[in-house]
N, C-alpha and C. Protein backbone atom coordinates (compact mmCIF):
# COMPACT_ATOMS: atom_id res chain seq x y z
N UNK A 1 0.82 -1.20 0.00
CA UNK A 1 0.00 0.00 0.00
C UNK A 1 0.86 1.26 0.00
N UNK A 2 1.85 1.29 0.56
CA UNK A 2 2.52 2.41 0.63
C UNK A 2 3.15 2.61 -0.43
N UNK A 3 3.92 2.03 -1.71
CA UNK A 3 4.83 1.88 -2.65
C UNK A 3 3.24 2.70 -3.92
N UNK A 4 2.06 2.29 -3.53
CA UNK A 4 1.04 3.21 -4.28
C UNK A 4 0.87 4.16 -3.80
N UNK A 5 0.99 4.72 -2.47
CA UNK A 5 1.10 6.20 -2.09
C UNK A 5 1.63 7.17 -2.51
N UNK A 6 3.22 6.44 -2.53
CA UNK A 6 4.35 7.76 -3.08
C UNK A 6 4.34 7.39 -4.15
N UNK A 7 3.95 6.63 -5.21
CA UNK A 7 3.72 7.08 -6.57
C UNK A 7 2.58 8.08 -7.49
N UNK A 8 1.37 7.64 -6.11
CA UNK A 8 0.23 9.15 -6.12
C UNK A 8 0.88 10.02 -6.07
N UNK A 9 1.54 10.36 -4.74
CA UNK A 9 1.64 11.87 -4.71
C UNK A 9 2.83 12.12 -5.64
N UNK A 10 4.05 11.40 -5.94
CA UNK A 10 4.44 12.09 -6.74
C UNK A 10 3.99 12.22 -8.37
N UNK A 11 3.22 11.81 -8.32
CA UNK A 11 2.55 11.80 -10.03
C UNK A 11 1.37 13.20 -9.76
N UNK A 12 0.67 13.41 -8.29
CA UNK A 12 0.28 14.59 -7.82
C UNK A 12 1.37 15.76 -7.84
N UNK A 13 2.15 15.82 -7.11
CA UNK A 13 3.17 16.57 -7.38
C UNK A 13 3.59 17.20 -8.67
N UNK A 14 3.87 16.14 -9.79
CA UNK A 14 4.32 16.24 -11.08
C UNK A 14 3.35 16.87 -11.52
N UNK A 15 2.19 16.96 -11.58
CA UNK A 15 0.91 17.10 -12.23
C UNK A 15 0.95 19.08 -11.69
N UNK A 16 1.06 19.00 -10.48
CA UNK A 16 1.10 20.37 -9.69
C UNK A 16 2.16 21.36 -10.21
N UNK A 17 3.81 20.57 -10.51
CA UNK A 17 4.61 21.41 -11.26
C UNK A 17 4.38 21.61 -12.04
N UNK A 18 3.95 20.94 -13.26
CA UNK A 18 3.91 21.28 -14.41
C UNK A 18 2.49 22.33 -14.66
N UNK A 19 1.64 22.47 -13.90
CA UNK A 19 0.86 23.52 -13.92
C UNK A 19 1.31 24.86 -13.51
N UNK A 20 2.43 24.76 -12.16
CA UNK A 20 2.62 25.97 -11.39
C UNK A 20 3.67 26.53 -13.00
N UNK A 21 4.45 25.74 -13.68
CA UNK A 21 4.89 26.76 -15.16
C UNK A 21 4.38 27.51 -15.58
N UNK A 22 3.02 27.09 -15.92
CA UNK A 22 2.56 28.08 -17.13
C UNK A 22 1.22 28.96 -16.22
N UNK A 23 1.30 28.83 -15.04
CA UNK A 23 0.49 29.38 -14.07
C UNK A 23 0.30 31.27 -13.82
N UNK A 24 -1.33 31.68 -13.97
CA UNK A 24 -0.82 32.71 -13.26
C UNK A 24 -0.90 33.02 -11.97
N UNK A 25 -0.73 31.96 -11.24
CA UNK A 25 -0.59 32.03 -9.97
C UNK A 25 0.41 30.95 -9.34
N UNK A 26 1.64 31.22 -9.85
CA UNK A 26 2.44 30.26 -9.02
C UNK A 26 2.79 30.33 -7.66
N UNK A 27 2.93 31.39 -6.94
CA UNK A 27 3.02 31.11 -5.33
C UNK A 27 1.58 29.83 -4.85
N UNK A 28 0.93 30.28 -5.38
CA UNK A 28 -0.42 29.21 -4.92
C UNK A 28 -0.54 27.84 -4.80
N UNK A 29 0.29 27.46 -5.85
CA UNK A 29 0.49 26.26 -6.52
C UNK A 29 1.85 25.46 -5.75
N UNK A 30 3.03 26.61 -5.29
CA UNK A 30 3.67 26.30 -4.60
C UNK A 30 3.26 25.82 -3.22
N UNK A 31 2.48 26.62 -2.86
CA UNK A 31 1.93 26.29 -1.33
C UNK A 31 1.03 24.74 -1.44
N UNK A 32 0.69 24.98 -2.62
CA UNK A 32 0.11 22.88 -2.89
C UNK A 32 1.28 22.16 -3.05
N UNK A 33 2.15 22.06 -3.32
CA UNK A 33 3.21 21.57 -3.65
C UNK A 33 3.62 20.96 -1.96
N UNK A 34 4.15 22.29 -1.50
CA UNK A 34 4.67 21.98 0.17
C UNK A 34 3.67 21.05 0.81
N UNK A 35 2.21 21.53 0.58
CA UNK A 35 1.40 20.89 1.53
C UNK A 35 1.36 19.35 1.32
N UNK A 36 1.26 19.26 -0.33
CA UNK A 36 1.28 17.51 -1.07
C UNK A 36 2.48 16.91 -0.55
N UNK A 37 3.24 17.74 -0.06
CA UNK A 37 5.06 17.17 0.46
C UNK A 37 5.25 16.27 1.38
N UNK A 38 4.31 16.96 2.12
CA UNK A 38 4.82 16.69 4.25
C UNK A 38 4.57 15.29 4.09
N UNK A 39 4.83 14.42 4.89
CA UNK A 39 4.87 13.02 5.49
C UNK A 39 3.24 13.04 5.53
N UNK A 40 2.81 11.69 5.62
CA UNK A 40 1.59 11.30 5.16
C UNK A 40 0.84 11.54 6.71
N UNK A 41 1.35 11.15 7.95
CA UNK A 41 0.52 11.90 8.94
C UNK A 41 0.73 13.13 9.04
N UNK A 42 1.50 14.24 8.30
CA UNK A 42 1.76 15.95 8.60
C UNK A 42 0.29 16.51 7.90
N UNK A 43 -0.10 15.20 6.56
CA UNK A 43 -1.23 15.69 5.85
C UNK A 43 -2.47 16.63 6.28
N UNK A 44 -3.19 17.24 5.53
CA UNK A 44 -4.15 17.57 5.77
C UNK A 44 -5.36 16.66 5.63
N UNK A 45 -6.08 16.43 6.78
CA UNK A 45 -7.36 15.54 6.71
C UNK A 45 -8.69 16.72 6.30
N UNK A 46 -9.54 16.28 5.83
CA UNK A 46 -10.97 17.10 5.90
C UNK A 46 -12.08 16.15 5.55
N UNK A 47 -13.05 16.34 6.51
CA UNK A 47 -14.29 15.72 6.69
C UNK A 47 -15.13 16.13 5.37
N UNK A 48 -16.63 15.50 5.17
CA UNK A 48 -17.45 16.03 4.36
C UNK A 48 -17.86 17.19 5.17
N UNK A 49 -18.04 17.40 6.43
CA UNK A 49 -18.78 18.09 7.15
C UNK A 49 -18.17 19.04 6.86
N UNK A 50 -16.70 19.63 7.08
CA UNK A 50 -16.40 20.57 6.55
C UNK A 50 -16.12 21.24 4.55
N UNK A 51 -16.33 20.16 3.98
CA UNK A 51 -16.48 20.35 2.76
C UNK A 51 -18.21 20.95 2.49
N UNK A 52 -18.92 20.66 3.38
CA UNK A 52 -20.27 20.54 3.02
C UNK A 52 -20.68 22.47 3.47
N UNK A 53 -19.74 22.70 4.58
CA UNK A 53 -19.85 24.05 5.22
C UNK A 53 -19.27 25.26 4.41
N UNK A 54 -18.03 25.01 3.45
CA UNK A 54 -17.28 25.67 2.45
C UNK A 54 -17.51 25.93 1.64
N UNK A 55 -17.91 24.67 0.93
CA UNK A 55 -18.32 24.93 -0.46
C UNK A 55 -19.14 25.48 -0.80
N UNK A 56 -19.88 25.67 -2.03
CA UNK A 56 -20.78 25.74 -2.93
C UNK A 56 -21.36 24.77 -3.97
N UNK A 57 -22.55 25.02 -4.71
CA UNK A 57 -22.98 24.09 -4.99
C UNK A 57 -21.83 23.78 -7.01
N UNK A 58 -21.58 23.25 -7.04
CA UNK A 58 -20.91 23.40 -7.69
C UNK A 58 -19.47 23.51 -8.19
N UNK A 59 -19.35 23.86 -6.89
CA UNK A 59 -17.62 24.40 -6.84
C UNK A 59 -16.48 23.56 -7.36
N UNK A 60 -15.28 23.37 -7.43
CA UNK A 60 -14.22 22.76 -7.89
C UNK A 60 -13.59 22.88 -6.67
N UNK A 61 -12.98 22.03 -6.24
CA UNK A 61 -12.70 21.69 -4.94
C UNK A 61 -11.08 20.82 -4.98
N UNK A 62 -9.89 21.04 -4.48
CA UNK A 62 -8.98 20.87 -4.09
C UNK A 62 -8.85 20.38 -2.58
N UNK A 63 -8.13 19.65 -2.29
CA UNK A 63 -7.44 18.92 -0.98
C UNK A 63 -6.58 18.92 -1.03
N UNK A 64 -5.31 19.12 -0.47
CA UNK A 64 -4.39 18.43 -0.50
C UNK A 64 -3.62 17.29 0.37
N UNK A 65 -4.59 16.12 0.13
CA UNK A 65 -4.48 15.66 1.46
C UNK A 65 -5.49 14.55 1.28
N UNK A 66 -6.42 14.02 2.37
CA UNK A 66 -7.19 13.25 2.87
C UNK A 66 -8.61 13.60 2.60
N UNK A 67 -9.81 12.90 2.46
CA UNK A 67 -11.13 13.42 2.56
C UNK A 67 -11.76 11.81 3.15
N UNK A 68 -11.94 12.46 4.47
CA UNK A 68 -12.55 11.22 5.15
C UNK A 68 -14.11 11.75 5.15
N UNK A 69 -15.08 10.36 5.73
CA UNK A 69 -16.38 10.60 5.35
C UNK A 69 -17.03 10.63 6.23
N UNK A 70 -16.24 11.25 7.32
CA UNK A 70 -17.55 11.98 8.26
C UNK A 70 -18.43 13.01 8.61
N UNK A 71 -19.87 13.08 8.64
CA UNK A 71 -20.64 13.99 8.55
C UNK A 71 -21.50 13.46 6.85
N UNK A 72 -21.94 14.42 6.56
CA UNK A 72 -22.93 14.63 5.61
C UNK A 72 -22.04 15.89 4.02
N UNK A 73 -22.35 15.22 2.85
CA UNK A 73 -23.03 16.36 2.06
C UNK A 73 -23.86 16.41 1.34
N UNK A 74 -24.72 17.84 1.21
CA UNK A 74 -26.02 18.00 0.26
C UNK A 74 -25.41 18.61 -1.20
N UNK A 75 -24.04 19.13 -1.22
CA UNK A 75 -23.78 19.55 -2.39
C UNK A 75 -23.25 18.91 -3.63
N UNK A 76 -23.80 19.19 -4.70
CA UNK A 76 -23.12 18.61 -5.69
C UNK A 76 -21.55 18.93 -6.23
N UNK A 77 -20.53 18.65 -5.86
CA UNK A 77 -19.25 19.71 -6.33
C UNK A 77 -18.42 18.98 -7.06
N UNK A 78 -17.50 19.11 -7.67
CA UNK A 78 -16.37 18.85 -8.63
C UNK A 78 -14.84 18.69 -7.35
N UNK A 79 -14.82 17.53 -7.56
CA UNK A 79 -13.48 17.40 -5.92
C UNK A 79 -12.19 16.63 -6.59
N UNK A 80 -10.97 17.18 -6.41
CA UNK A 80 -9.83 15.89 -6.60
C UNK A 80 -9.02 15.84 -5.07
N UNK A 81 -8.20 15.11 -4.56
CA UNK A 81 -7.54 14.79 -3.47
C UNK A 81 -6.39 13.69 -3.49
N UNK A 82 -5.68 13.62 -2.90
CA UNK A 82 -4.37 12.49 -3.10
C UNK A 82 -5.21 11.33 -2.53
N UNK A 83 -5.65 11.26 -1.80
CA UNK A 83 -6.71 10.13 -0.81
C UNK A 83 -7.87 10.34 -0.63
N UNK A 84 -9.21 9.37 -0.34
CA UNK A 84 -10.29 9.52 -0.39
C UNK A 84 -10.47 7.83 0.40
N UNK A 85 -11.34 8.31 1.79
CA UNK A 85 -11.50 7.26 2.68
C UNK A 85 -12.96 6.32 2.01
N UNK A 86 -13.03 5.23 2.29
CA UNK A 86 -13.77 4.67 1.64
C UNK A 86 -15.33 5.02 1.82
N UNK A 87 -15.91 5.45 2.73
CA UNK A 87 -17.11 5.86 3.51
C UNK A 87 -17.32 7.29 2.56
N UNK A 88 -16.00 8.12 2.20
CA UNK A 88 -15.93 9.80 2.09
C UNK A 88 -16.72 9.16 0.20
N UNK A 89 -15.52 8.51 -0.38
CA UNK A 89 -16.53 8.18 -1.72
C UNK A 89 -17.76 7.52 -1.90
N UNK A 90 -18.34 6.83 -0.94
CA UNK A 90 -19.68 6.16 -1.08
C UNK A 90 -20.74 7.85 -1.11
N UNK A 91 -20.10 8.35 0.22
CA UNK A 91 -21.13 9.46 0.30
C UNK A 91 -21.21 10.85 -0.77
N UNK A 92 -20.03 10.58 -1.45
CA UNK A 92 -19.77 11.86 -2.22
C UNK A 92 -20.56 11.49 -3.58
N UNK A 93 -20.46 10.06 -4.04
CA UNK A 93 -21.25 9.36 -5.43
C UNK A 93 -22.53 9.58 -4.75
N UNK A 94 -23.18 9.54 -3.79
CA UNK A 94 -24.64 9.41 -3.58
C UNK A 94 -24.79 10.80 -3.81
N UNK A 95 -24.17 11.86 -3.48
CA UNK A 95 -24.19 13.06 -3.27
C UNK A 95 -24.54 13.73 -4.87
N UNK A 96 -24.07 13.08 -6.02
CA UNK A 96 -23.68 12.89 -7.14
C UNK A 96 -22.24 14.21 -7.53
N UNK A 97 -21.57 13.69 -7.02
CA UNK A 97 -20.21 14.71 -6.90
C UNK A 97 -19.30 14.01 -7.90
N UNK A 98 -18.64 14.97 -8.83
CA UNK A 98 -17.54 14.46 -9.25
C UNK A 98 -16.19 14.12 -8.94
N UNK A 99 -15.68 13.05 -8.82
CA UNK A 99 -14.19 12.99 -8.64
C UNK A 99 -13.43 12.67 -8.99
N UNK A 100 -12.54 13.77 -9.64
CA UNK A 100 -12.20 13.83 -10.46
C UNK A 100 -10.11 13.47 -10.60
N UNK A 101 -9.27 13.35 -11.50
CA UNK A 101 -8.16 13.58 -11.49
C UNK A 101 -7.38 15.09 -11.28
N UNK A 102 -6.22 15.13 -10.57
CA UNK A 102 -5.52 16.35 -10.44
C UNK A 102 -5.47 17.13 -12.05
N UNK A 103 -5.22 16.72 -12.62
CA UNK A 103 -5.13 16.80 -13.80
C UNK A 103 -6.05 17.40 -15.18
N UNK A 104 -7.23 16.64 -14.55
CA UNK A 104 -8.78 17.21 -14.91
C UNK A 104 -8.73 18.68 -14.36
N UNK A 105 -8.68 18.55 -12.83
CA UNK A 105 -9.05 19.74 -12.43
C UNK A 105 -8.39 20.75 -12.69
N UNK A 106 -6.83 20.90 -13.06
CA UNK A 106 -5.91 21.85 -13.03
C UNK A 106 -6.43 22.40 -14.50
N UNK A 107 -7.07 21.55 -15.28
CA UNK A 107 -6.83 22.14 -16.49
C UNK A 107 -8.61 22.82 -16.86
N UNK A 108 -9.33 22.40 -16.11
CA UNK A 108 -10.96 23.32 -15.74
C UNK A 108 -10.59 24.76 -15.15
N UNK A 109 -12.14 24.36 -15.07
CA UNK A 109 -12.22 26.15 -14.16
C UNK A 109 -11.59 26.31 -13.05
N UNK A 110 -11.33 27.90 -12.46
CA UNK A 110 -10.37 27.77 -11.15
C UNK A 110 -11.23 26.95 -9.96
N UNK A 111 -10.58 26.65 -9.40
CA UNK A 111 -10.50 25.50 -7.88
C UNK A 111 -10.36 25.82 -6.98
N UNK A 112 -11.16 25.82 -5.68
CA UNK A 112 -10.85 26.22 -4.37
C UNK A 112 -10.10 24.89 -3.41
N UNK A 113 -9.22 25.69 -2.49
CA UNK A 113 -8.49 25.02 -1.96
C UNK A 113 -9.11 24.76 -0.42
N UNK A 114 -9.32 23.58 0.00
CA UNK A 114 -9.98 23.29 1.36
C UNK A 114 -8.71 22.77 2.11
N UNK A 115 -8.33 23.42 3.07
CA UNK A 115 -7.55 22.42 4.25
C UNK A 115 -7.39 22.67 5.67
């Protein structure tokens, strides 16, 4: 399990540099970068509950990090994340949420960052 971790994030990572290039916002992108970095417990975790309080209906949604599935959401949103707890995707497909690749999202509309 772990030997698929650090090939996520660094294929996350890769995916993140090569956007922060042609970016007009590269400090931003940097600060995803550091955060996608830290050791896998330094990560950022986030609940639905707090995804459900942030967002919008609709929104494009960034993690960098974890999305575990506690609490509830009513929104429909556009989400990518390095990890996704198994409970967090049952509830996010019922939700009818997209989830999507880093990749997808970098290259859509702008993305809010939850952490």
């Amino acid at each position: 399990m772990e030997g698929i971790e650090k090939t996520q994030i660094r294929k996350w990572i890769e995916s993140l540099e090569k956007a922060k290039a042609g970016s007009k916002n590269p400090k931003l992108l940097s600060y995803l970068i550091k955060l996608s970095s830290k050791p896998k417990r330094q990560r950022v975790s986030v609940n639905l509950d707090k995804l459900n309080r942030y967002a919008n209906e609709k929104d494009s949604i960034i993690v960098p990090g974890k999305v575990l599935g506690y609490g509830k959401i009513s929104k429909s949103i556009r989400i990518t994340a390095i990890d996704f707890s198994g409970s967090a995707v049952e509830k996010l497909k019922t939700a009818k949420c997209d989830i999507v690749d880093i990749n997808d999202m970098l290259s859509g509309k702008p993305a809010r960052i939850i952490i």
